[in-house]
Protein backbone atom coordinates (compact mmCIF):
# COMPACT_ATOMS: atom_id res chain seq x y z
CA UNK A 1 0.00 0.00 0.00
CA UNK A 2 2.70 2.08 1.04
CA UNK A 3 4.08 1.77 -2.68
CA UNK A 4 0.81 2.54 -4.26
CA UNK A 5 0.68 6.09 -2.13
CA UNK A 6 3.71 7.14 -3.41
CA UNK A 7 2.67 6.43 -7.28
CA UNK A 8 -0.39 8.12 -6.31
CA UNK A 9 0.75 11.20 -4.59
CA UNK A 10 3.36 11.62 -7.06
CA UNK A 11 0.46 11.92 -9.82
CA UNK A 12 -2.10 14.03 -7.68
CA UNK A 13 -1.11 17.09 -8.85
CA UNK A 14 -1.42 16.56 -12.11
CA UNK A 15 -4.95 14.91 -11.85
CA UNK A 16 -5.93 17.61 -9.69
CA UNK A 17 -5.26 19.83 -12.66
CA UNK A 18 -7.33 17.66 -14.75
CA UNK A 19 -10.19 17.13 -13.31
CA UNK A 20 -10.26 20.99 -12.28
CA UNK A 21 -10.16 22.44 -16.11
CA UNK A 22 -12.57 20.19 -16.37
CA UNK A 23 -14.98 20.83 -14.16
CA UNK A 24 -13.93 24.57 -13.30
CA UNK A 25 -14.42 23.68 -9.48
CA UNK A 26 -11.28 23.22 -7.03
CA UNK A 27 -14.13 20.86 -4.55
CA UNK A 28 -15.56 18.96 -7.13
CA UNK A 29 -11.67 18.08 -8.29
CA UNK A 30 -10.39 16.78 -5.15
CA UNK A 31 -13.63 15.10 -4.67
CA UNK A 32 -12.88 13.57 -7.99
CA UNK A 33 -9.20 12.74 -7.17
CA UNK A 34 -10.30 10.80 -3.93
CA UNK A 35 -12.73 8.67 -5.55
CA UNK A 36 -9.95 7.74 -8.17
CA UNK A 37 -7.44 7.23 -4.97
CA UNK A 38 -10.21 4.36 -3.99
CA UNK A 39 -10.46 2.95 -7.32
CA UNK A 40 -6.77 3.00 -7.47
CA UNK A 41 -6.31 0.89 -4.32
CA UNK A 42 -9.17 -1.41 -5.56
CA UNK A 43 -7.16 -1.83 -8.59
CA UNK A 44 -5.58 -5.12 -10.11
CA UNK A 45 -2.15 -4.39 -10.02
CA UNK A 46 -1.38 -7.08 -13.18
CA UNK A 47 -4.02 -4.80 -15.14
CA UNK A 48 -1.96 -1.49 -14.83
CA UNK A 49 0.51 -1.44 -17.44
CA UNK A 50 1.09 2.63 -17.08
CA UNK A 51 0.09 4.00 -13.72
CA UNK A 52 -0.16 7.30 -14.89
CA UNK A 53 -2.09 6.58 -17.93
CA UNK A 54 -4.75 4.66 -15.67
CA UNK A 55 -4.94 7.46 -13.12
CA UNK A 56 -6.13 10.10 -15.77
CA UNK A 57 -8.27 7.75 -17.63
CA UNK A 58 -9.92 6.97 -14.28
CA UNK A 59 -10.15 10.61 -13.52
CA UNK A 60 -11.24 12.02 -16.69
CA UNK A 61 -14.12 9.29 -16.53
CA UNK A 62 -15.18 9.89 -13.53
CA UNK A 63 -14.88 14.14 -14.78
CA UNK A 64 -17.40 12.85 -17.41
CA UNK A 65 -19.87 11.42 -15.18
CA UNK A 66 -19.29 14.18 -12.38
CA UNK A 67 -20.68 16.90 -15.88
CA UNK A 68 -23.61 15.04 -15.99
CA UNK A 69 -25.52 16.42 -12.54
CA UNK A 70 -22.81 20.09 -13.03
CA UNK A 71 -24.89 21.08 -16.01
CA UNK A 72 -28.39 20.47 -14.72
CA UNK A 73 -26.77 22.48 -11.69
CA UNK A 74 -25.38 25.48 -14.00
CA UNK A 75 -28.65 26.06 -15.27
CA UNK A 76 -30.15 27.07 -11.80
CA UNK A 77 -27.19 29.24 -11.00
CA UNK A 78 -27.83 32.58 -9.98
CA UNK A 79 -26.24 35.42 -12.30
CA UNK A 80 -22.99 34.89 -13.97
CA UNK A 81 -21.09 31.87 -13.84
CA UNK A 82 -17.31 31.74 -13.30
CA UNK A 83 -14.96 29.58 -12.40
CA UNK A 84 -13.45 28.74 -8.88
CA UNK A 85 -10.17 31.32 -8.80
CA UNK A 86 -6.88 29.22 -9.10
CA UNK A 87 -3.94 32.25 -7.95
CA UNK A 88 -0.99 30.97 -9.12
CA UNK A 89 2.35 33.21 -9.48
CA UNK A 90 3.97 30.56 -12.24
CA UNK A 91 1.10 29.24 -14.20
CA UNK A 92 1.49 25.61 -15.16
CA UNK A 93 0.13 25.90 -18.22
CA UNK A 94 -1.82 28.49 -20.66
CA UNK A 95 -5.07 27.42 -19.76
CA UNK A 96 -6.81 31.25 -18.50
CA UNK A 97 -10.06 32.34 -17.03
CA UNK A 98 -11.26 32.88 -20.69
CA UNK A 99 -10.75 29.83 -22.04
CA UNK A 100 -11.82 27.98 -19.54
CA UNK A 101 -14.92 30.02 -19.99
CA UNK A 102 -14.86 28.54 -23.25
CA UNK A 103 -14.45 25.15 -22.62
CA UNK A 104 -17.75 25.24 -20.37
CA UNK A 105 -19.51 25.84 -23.70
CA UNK A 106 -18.26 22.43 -25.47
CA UNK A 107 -19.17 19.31 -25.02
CA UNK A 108 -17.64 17.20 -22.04
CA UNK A 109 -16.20 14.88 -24.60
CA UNK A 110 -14.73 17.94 -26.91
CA UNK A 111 -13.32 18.98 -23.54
CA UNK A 112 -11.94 16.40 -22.35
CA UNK A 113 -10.57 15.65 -25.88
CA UNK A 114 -9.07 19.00 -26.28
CA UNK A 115 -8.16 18.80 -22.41
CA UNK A 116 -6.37 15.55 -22.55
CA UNK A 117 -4.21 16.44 -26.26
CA UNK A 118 -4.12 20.03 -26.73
CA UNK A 119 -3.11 20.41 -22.90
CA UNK A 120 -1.64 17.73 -21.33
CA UNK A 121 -0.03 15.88 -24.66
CA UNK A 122 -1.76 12.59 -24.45
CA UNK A 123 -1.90 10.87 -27.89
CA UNK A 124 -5.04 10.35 -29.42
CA UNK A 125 -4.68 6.71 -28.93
CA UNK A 126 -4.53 7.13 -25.15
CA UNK A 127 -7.20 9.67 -25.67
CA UNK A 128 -9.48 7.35 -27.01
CA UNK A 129 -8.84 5.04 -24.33
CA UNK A 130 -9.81 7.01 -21.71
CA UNK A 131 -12.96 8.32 -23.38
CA UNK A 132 -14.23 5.13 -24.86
CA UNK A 133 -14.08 6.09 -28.33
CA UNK A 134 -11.88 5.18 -31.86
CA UNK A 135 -8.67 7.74 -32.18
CA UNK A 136 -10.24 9.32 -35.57
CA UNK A 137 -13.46 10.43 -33.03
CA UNK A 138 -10.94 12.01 -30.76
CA UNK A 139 -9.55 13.75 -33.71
CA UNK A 140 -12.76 15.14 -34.54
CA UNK A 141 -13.92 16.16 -30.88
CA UNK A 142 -10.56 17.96 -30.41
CA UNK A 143 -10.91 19.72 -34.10
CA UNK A 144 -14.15 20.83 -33.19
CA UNK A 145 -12.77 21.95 -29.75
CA UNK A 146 -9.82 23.86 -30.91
CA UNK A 147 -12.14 25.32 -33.42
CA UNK A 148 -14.46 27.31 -30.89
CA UNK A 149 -11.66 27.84 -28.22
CA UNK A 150 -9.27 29.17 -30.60
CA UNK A 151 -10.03 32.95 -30.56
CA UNK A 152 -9.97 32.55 -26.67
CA UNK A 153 -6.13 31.92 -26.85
CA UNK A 154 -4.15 34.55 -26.27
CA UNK A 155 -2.67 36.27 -29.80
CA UNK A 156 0.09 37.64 -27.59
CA UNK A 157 0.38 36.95 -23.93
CA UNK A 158 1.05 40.50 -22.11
CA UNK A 159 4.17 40.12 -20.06
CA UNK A 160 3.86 39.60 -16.47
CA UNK A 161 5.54 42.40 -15.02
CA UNK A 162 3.51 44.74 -17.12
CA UNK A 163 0.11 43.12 -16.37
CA UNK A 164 0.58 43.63 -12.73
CA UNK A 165 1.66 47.22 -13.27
CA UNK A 166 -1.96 47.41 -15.58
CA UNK A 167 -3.40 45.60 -12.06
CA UNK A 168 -2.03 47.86 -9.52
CA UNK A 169 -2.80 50.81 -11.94
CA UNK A 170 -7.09 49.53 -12.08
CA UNK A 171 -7.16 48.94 -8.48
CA UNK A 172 -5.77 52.38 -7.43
CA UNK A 173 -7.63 53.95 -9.51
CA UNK A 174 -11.31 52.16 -8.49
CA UNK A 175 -10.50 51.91 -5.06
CA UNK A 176 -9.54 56.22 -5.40
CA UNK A 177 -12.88 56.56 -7.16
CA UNK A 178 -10.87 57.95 -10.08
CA UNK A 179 -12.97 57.31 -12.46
CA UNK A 180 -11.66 58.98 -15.40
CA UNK A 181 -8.03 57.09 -14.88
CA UNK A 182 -9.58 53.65 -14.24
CA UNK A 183 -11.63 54.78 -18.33
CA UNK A 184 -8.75 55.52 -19.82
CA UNK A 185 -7.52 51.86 -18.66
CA UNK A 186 -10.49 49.96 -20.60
CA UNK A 187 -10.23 48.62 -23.97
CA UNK A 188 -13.58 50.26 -26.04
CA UNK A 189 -14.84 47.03 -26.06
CA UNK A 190 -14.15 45.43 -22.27
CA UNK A 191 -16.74 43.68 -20.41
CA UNK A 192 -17.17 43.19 -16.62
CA UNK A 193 -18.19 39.81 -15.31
CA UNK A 194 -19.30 39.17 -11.26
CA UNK A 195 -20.12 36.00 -9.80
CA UNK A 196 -21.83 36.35 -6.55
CA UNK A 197 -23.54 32.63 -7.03
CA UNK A 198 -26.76 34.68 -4.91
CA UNK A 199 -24.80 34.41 -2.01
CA UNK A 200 -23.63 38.37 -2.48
CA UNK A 201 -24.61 41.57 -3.92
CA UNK A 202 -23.03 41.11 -7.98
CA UNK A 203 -23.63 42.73 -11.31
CA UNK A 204 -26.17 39.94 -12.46
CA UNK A 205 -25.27 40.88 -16.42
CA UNK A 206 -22.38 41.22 -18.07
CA UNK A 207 -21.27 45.06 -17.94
CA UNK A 208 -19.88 46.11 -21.30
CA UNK A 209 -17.87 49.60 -22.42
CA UNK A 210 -15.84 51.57 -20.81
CA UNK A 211 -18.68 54.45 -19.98
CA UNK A 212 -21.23 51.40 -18.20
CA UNK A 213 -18.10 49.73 -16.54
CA UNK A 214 -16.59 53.19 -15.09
CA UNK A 215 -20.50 54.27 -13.70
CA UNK A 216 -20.96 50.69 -11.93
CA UNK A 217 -17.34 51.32 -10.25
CA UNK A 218 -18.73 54.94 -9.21
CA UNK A 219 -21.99 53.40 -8.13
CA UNK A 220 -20.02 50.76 -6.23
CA UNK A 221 -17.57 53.10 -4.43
CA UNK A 222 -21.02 55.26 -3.48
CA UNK A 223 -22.48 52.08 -1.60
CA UNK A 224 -19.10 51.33 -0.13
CA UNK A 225 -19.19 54.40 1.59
CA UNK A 226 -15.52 54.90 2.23
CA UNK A 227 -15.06 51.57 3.05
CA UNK A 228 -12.30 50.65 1.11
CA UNK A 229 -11.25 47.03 -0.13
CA UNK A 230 -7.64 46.20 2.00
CA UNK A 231 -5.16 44.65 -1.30
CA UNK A 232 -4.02 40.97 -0.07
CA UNK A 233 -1.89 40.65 -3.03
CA UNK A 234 -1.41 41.24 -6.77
CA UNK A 235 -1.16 38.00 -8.21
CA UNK A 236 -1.69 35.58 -11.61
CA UNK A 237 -5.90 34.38 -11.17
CA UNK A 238 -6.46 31.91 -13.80
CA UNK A 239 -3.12 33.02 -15.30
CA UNK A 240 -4.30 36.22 -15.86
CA UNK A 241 -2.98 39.40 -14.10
CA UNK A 242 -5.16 40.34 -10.63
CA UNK A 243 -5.21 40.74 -7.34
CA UNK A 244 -6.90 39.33 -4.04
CA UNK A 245 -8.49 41.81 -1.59
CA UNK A 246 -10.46 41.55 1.37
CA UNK A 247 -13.69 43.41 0.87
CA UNK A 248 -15.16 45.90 3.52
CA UNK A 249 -17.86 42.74 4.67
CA UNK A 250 -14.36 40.75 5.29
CA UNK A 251 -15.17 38.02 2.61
CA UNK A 252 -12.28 37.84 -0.32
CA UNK A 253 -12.67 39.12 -3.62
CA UNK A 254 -10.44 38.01 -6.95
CA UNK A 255 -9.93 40.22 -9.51
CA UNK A 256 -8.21 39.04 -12.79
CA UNK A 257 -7.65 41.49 -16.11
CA UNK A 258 -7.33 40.45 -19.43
CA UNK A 259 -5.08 42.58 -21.18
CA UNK A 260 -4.74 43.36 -24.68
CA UNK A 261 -2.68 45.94 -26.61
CA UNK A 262 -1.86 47.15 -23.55
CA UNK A 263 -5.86 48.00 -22.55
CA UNK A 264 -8.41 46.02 -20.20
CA UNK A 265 -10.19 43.78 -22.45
CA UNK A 266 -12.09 42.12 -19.73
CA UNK A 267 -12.51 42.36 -15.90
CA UNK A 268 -13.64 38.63 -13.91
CA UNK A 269 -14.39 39.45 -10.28
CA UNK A 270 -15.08 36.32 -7.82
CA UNK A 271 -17.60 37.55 -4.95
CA UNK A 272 -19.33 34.02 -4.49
CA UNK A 273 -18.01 32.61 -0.56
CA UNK A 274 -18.22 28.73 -1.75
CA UNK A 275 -15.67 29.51 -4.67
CA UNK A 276 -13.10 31.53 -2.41
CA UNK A 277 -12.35 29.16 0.61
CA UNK A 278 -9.62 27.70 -0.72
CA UNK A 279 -8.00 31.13 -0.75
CA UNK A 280 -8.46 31.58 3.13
CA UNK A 281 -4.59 30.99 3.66
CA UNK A 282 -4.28 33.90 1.99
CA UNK A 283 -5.98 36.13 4.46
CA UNK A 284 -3.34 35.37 7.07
């Protein structure tokens, strides 16, 4: 047993990042990862050639039957969906807020198809094997995958140094109430997106321009009423540039930019409790 932890442990964290881009939930991952850690231990030993190779198959699988009950879920969600922050100062890999956003619009076998090659370099052979299909239906689910998630990719990644600057720049400028700087930030054609998940006050819609974005931060700053946000840090969320603050009811608050041509193209704020206690450490 003893040698089966180890094998296990030593492939956790890259199951965990799995089964999260797959499900776009931190609890719902290690959930998944457990149940695989049982079906691991139940395992035949003589029937795993490739340990790691089993391990994803069985979590992928078990990703696929977790989307099932998620989507009947995401339709009773209230206001804007995002997904649980992951704050990261070295990225693993290039998968950001937005295009996770778009992989909750694919299939859960285009996902886990594009997932599993695109992502983590599995063959389409191996692909097939975890999803239960031929390797020419892979090819086709990630084709059609890459296909829609392709303009979510960024054309050229801003450097890091320069998106925090662009970070601490958009937070001194809402929490100042300086409107006109915080403008003159936005790309013409950024968009605001809140999750609150009901549980508090959020922009229920997506906010788009400059001019509607720049009155909601005025109208926000109003019902603060000097009660400013403390900064935690400034930080990669989702691999995008941000920062973590504690908010004036003392619940944390992400905030991740993406950054274009050197202008906000898009603003993702996490307000939703259940999708921020993994971050308490940070409030320490």
């Amino acid at each position: 047993m003893s040698g089966s932890a180890a094998e296990f442990d030593a492939q956790r964290p890259m199951l965990l990042r799995v089964a999260y881009r797959m499900l776009g939930s931190i609890a719902d991952a290690e959930d998944v990862v457990q149940d695989a850690w049982l079906r691991w231990t139940a395992a035949d030993r003589g029937d795993v050639i490739v340990p790691a190779a089993f391990l994803r198959r069985t979590v992928t699988r078990l990703c696929l039957d977790h989307l099932k009950s998620a989507r009947v879920q995401r339709e009773d969600y209230v206001g804007q969906w995002l997904p649980e922050p992951i704050v990261e100062d070295s990225p693993e890999d290039d998968v950001t807020l937005p295009l996770m956003l778009a992989l909750e619009r694919l299939s859960p076998l285009e996902r886990a198809a594009f997932l599993l090659h695109d992502v983590f370099g599995e063959s389409f052979e191996d692909v097939a094997d975890a999803l239960g299909r031929d390797p020419a239906a892979c090819r086709q689910l990630a084709a059609r995958a890459r296909a829609h998630v392709h303009a979510e990719r960024p054309r050229y990644p801003v450097d890091r140094a320069h998106g925090l600057e662009i970070a601490h720049a958009f937070f001194a400028a809402a929490r100042g109430g300086e409107i006109g700087k915080l403008g003159a930030l936005l790309a013409t054609d950024a968009a605001m997106y809140s999750d609150g998940g009901g549980k508090r006050p959020a922009v229920a819609r997506v906010i788009h321009g400059p001019d509607e974005i720049t009155r909601t931060h005025a109208a926000l700053a109003k019902l603060a009423r000097g009660r400013a946000a403390e900064l935690l840090r400034y930080t990669l969320v989702n691999g995008l540039p941000g920062f973590v603050t504690r908010e004036p009811d003392g619940i944390l608050q992400t905030t991740a930019l993406l950054i274009e041509d050197g202008r906000i193209k898009a603003i993702y704020v996490m307000r939703n409790p259940d999708k921020l206690r993994h971050l308490a450490h940070l409030d320490r």
